[in-house]
Protein backbone atom coordinates (compact mmCIF):
# COMPACT_ATOMS: atom_id res chain seq x y z
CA UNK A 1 0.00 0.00 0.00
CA UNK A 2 1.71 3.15 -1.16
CA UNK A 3 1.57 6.32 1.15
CA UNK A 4 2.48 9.69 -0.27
CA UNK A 5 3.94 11.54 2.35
CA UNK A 6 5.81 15.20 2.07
CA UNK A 7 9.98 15.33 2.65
CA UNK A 8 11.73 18.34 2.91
CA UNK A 9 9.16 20.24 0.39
CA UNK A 10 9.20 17.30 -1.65
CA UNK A 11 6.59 14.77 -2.85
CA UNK A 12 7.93 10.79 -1.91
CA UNK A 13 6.15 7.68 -1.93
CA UNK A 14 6.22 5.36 1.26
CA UNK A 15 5.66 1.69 1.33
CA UNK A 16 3.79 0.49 4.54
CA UNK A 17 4.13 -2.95 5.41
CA UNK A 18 2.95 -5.53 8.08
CA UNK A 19 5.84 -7.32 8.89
CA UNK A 20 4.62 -10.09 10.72
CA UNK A 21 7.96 -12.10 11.58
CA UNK A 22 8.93 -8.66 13.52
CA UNK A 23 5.26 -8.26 14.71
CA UNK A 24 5.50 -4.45 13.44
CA UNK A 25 4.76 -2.16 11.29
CA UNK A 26 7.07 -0.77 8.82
CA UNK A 27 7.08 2.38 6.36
CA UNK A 28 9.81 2.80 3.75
CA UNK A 29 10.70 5.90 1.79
CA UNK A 30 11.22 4.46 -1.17
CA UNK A 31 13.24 7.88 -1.94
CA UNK A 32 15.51 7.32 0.68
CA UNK A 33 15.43 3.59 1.49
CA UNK A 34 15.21 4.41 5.10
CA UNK A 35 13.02 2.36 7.32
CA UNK A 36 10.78 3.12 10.34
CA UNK A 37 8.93 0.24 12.36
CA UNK A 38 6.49 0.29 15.39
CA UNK A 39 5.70 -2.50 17.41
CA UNK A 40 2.56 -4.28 16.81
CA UNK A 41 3.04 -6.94 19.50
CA UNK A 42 0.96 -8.81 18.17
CA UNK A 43 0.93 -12.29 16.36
CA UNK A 44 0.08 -13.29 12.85
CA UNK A 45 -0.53 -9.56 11.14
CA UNK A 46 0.41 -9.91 7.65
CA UNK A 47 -2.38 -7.85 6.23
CA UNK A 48 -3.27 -4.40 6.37
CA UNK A 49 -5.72 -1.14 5.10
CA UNK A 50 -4.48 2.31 4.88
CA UNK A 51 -6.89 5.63 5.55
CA UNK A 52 -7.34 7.70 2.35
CA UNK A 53 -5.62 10.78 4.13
CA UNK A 54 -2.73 8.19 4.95
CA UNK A 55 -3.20 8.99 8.83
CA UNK A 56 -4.22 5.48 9.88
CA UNK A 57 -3.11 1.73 9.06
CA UNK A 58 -5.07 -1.07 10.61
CA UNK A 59 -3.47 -4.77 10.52
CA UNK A 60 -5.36 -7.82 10.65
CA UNK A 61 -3.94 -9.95 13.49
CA UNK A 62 -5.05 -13.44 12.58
CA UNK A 63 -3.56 -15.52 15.92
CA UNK A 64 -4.60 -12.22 18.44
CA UNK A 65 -7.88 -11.92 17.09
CA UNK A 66 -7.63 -8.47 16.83
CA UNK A 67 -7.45 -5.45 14.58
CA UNK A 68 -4.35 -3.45 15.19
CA UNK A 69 -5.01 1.17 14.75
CA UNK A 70 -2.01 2.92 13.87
CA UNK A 71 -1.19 6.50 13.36
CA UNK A 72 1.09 6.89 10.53
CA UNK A 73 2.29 10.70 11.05
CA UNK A 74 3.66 9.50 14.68
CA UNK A 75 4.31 5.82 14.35
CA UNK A 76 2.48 4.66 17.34
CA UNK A 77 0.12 1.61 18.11
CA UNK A 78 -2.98 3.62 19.02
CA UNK A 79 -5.41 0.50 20.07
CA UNK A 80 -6.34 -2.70 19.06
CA UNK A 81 -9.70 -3.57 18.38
CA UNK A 82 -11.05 -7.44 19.36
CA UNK A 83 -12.93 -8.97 16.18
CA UNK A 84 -13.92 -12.32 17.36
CA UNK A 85 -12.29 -15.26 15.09
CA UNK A 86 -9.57 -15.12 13.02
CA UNK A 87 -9.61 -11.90 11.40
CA UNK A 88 -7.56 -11.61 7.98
CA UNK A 89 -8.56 -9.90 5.11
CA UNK A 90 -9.05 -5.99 5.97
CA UNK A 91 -10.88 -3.16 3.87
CA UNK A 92 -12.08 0.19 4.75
CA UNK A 93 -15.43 1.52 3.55
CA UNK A 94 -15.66 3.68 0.95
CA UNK A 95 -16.24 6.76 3.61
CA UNK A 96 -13.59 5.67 5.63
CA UNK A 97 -15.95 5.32 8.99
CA UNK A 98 -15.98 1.28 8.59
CA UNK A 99 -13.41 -1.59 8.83
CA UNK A 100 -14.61 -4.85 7.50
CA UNK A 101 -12.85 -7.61 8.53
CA UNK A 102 -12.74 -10.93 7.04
CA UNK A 103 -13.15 -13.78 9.89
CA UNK A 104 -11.15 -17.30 8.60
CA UNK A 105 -12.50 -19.35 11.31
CA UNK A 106 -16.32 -18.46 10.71
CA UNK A 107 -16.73 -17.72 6.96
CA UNK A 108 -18.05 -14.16 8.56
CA UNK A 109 -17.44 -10.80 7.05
CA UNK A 110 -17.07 -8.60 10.43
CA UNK A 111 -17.61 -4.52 10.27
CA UNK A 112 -16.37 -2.32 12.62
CA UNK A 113 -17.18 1.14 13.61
CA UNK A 114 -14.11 3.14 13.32
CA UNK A 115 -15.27 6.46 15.46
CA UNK A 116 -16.37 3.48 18.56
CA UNK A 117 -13.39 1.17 17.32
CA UNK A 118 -16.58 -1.73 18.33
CA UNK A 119 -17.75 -4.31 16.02
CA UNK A 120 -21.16 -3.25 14.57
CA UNK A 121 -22.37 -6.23 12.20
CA UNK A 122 -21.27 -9.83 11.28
CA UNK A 123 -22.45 -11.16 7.78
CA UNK A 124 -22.86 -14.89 6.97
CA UNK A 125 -20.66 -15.20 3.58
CA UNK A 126 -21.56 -17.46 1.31
């Protein structure tokens, strides 16, 4: 998931990863090559959703059961969010104000509430 992020008056493009092996969260300036990571501390988080305005990344944390907030301008762990299951594919809603998470263990489709961080809804998939 590409970032664009400002640097010294100019435009670069990040790379934000979930490196789950490290259990954090890295962003690379692909300008630069230089690396910055925050701790997840969690276990299994290999995927992950980025906020339009690039403020927030959420991780999936399959083995935690868990949705990981972080703030991208300050590279902090602001919360994580229980989901129930084994939450693993991650999306945001068009609008930004939802999270749907995909459960593994229930064939669910879980939505989230970003303003509450609470789950709101839990589809049946097909």
């Amino acid at each position: 998931m590409r970032a664009p992020t400002a640097s010294s008056g100019c435009a670069t493009i990040d790379l934000v990863i979930a490196a789950e092996r490290s259990r954090s969260l890295v962003v690379v300036n692909l300008a630069t090559g230089k690396f910055t990571a925050a701790s997840k501390g969690q276990a299994g988080s290999h995927m992950l959703a980025v906020s339009r305005d690039r403020r927030r990344a959420y991780v999936s944390n399959i083995m935690a059961g868990s949705v990981s907030v972080f703030d991208l301008r300050r590279m902090v762990k602001l919360s994580d969010i229980p989901t129930d299951g084994y939450p693993e594919g991650i999306a945001l809603s068009p609008d930004g104000h939802e999270l749907w998470v995909g459960d593994a263990s229930a064939g669910k489709l879980r939505a989230i509430d970003l303003p509450s961080g609470r789950l709101i809804d839990a589809l049946d998939l097909p």
